[in-house]
N, C-alpha and C. Protein backbone atom coordinates (compact mmCIF):
# COMPACT_ATOMS: atom_id res chain seq x y z
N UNK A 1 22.74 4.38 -13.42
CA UNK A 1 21.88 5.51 -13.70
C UNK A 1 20.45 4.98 -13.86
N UNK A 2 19.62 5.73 -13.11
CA UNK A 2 17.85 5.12 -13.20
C UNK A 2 17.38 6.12 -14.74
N UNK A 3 16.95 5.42 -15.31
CA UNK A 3 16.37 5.80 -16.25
C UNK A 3 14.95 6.31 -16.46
N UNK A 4 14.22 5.91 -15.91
CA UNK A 4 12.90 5.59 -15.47
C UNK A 4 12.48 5.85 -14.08
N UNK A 5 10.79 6.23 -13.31
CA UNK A 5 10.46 6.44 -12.46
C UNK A 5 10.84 4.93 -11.83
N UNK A 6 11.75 5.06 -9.92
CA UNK A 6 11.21 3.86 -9.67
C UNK A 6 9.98 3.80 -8.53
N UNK A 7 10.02 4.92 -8.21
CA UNK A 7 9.17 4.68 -6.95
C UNK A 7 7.72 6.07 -7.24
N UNK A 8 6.31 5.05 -6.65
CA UNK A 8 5.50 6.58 -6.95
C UNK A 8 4.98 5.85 -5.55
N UNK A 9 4.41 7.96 -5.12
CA UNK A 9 3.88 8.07 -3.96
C UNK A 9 2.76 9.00 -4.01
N UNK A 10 2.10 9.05 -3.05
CA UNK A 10 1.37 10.11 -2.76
C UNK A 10 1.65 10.80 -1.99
N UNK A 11 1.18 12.41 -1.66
CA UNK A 11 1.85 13.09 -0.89
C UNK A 11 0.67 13.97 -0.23
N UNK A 12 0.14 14.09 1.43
CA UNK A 12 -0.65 15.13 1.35
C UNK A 12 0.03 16.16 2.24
N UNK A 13 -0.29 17.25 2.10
CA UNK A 13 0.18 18.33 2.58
C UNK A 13 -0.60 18.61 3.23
N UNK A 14 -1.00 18.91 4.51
CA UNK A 14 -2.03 19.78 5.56
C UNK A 14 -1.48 21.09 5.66
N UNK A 15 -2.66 21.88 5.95
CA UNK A 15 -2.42 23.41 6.39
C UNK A 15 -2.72 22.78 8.09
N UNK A 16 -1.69 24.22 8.71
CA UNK A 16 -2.34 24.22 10.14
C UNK A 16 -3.52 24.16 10.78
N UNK A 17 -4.10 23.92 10.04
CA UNK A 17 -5.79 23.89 10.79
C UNK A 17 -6.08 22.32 10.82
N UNK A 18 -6.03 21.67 12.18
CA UNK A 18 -6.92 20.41 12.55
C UNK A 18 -8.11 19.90 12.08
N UNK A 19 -8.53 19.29 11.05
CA UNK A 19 -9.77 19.20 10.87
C UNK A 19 -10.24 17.98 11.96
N UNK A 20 -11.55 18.11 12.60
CA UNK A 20 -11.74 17.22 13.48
C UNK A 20 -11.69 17.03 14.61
N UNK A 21 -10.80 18.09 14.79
CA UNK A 21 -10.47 18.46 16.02
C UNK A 21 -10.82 17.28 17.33
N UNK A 22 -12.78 17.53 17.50
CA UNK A 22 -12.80 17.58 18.56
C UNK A 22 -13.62 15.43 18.38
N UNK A 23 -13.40 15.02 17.55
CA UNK A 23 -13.41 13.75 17.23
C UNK A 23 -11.72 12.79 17.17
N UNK A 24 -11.15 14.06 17.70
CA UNK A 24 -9.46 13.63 17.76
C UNK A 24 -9.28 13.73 19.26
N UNK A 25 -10.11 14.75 19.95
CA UNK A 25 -9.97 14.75 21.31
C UNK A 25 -11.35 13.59 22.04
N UNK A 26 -11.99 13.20 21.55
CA UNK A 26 -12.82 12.28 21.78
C UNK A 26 -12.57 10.78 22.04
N UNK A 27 -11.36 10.69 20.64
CA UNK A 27 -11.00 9.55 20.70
C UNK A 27 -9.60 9.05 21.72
N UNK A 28 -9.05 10.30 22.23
CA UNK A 28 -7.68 10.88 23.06
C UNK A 28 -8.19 10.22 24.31
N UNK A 29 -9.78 11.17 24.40
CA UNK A 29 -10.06 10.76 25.94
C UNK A 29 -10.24 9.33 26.15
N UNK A 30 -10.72 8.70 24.92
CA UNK A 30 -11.11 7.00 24.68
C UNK A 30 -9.61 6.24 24.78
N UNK A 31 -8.91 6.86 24.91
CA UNK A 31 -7.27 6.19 25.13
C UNK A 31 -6.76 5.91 26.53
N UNK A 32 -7.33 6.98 27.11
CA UNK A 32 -6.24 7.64 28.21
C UNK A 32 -7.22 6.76 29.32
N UNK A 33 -8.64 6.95 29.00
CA UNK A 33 -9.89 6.62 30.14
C UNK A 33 -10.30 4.98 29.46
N UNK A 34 -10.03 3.79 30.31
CA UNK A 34 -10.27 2.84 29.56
C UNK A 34 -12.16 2.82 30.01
N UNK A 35 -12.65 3.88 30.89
CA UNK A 35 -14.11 3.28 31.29
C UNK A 35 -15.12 4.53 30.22
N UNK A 36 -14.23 5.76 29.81
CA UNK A 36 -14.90 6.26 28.63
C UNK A 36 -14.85 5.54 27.82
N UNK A 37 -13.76 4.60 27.24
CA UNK A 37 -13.84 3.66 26.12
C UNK A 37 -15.12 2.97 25.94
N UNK A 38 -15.04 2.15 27.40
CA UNK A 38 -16.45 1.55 27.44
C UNK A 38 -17.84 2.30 27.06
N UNK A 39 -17.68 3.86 27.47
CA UNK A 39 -18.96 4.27 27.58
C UNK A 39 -19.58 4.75 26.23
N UNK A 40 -18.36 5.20 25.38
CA UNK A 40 -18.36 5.60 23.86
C UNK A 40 -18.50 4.41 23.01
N UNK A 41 -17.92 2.99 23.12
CA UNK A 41 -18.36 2.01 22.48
C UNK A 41 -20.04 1.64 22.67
N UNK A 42 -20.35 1.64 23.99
CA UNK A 42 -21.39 1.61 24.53
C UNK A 42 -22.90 2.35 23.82
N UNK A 43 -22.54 3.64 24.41
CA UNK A 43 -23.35 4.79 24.38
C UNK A 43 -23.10 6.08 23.96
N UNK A 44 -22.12 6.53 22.86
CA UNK A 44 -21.92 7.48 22.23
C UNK A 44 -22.73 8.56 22.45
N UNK A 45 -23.90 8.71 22.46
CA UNK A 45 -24.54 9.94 22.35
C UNK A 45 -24.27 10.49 24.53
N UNK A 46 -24.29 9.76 24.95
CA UNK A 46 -24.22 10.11 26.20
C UNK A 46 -22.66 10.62 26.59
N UNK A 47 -21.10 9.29 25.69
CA UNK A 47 -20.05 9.97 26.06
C UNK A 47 -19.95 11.26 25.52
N UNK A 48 -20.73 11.24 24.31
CA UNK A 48 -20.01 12.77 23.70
C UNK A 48 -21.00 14.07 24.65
N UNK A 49 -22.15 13.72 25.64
CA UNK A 49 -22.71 14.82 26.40
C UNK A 49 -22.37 14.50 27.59
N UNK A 50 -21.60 13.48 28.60
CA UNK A 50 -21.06 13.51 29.70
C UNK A 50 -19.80 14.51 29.37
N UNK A 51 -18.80 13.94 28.38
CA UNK A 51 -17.81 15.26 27.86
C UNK A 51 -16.65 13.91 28.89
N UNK A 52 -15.48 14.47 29.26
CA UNK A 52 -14.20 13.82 29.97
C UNK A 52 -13.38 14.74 30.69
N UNK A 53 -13.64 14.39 31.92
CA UNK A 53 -12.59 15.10 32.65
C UNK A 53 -12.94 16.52 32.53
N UNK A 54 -14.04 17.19 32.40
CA UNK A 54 -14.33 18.69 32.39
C UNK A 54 -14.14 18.95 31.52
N UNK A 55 -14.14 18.35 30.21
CA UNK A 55 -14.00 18.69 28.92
C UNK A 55 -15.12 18.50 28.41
N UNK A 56 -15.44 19.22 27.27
CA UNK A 56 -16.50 18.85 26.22
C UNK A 56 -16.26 18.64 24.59
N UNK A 57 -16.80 17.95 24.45
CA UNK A 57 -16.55 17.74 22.72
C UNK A 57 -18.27 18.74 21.91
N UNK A 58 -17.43 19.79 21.18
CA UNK A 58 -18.42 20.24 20.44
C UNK A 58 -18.29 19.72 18.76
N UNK A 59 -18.88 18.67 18.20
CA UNK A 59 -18.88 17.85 17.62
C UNK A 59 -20.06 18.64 16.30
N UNK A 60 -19.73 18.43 15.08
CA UNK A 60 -20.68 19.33 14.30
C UNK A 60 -21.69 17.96 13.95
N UNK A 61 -22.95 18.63 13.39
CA UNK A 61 -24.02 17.72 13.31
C UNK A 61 -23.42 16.59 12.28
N UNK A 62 -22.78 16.34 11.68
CA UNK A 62 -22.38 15.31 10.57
C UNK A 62 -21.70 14.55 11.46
N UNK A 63 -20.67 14.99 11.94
CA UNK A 63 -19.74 14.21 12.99
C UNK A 63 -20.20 13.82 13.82
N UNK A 64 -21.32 14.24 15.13
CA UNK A 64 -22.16 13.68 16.04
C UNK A 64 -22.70 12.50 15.41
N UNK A 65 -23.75 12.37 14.37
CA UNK A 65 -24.29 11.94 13.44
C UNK A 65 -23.14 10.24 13.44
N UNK A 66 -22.08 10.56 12.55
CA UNK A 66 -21.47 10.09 12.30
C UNK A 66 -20.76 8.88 13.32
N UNK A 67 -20.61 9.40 14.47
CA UNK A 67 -20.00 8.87 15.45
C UNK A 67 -21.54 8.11 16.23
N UNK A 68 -22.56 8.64 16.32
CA UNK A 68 -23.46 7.57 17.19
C UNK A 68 -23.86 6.44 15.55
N UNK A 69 -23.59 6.70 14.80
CA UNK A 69 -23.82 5.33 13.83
C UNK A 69 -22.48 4.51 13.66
N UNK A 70 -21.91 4.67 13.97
CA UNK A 70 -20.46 3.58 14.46
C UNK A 70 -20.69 3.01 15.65
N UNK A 71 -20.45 1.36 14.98
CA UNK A 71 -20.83 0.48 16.03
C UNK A 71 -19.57 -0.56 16.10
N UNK A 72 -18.77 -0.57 17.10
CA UNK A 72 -17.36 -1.61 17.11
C UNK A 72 -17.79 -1.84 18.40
N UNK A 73 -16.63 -3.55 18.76
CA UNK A 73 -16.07 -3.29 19.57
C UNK A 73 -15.06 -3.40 20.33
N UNK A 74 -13.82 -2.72 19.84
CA UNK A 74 -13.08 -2.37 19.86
C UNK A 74 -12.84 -0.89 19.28
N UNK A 75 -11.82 0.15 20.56
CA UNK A 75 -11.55 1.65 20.36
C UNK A 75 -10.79 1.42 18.64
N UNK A 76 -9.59 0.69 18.30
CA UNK A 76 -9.32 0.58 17.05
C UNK A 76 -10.27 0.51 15.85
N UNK A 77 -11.08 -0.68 16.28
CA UNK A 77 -12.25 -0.54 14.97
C UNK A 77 -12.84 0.66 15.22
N UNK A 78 -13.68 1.05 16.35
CA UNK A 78 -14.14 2.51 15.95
C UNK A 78 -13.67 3.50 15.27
N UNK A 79 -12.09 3.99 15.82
CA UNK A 79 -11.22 4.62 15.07
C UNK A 79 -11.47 4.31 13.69
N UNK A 80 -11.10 3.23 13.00
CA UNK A 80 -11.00 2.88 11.61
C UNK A 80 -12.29 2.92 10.96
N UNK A 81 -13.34 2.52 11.46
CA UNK A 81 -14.55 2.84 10.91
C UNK A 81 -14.72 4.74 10.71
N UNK A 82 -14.52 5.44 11.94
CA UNK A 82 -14.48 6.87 11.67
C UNK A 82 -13.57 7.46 10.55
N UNK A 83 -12.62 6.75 10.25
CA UNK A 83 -11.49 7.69 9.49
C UNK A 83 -12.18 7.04 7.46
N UNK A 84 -12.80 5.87 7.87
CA UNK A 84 -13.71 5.39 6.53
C UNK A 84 -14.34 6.36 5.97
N UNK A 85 -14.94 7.04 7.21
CA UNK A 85 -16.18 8.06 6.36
C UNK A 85 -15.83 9.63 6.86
N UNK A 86 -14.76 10.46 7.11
CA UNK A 86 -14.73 10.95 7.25
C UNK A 86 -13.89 11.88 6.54
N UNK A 87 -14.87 13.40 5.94
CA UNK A 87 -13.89 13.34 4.28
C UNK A 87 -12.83 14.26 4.72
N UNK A 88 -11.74 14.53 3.57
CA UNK A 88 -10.81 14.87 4.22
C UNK A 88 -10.14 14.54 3.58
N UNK A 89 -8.58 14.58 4.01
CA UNK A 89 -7.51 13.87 2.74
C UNK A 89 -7.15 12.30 3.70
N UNK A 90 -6.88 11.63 2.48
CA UNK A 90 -6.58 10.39 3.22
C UNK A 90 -5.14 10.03 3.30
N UNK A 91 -4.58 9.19 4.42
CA UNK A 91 -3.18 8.95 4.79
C UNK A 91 -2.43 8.07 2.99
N UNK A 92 -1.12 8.79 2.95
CA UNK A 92 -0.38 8.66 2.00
C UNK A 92 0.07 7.32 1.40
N UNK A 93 -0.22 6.87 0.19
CA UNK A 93 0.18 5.32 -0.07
C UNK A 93 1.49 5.21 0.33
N UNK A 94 1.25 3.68 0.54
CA UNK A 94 3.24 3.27 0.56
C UNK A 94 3.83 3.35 -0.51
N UNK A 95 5.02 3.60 -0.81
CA UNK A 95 5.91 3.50 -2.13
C UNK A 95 5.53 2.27 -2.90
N UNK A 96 5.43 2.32 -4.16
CA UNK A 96 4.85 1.10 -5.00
C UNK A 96 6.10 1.06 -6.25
N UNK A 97 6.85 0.18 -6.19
CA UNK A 97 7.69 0.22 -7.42
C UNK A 97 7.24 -0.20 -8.85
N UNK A 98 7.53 1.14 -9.67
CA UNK A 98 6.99 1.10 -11.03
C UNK A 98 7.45 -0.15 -11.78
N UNK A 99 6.63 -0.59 -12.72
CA UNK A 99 7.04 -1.71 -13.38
C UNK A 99 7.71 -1.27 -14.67
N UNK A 100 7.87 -0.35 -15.07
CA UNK A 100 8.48 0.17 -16.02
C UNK A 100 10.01 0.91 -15.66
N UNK A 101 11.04 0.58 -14.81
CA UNK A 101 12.15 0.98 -14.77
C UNK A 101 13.12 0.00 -15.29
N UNK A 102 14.79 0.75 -15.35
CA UNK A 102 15.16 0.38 -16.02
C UNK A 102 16.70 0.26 -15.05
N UNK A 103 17.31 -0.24 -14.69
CA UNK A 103 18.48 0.35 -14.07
C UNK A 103 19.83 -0.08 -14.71
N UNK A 104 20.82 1.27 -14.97
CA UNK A 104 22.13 0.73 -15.69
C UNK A 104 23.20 1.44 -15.30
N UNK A 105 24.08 0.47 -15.08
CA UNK A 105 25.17 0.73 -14.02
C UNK A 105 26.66 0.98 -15.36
């Protein structure tokens, strides 16, 4: 029988609404197109107004903002630098076992 908490987590819950949307489809096209990769590591303000494949990214002024002051190079570091500053809820800790349990069999 556990007596005690053993495991704590965090938990976030999203509603259906995407935040980011179009900094999720930005970075999609930076996957799929290894020469947008180049051009967004490159020159951001130009990939996000060339757009991909007949697409456009309508990007709000914080996020535009946001994305031509990220400088990697590598698509991963960019990624990780974007998700640094971008507010929002953040991905869920790993399970951390409490130091205060007790277990008795």
């Amino acid at each position: 029988m556990l007596t005690h908490q053993l495991f704590e987590q965090q938990v976030t819950v999203r509603n259906g609404h995407e935040e980011h949307s179009d900094i999720n489809r930005l970075l999609a096209a930076a996957v799929v197109s290894h020469q947008f990769c180049n051009l967004l590591l490159s020159d951001p303000a130009r990939a996000i107004s060339t757009g991909y494949a007949g697409e456009h990214f309508s990007l709000s002024a914080d996020e535009y903002d946001l994305v031509l002051s990220t400088h990697a190079s590598s698509l991963p570091e960019f990624a990780q630098q974007l998700c640094k500053h971008l507010p929002g809820p953040k991905p869920a800790a790993k399970p951390v076992i409490s130091e205060n349990y007790q277990l008795r069999i």
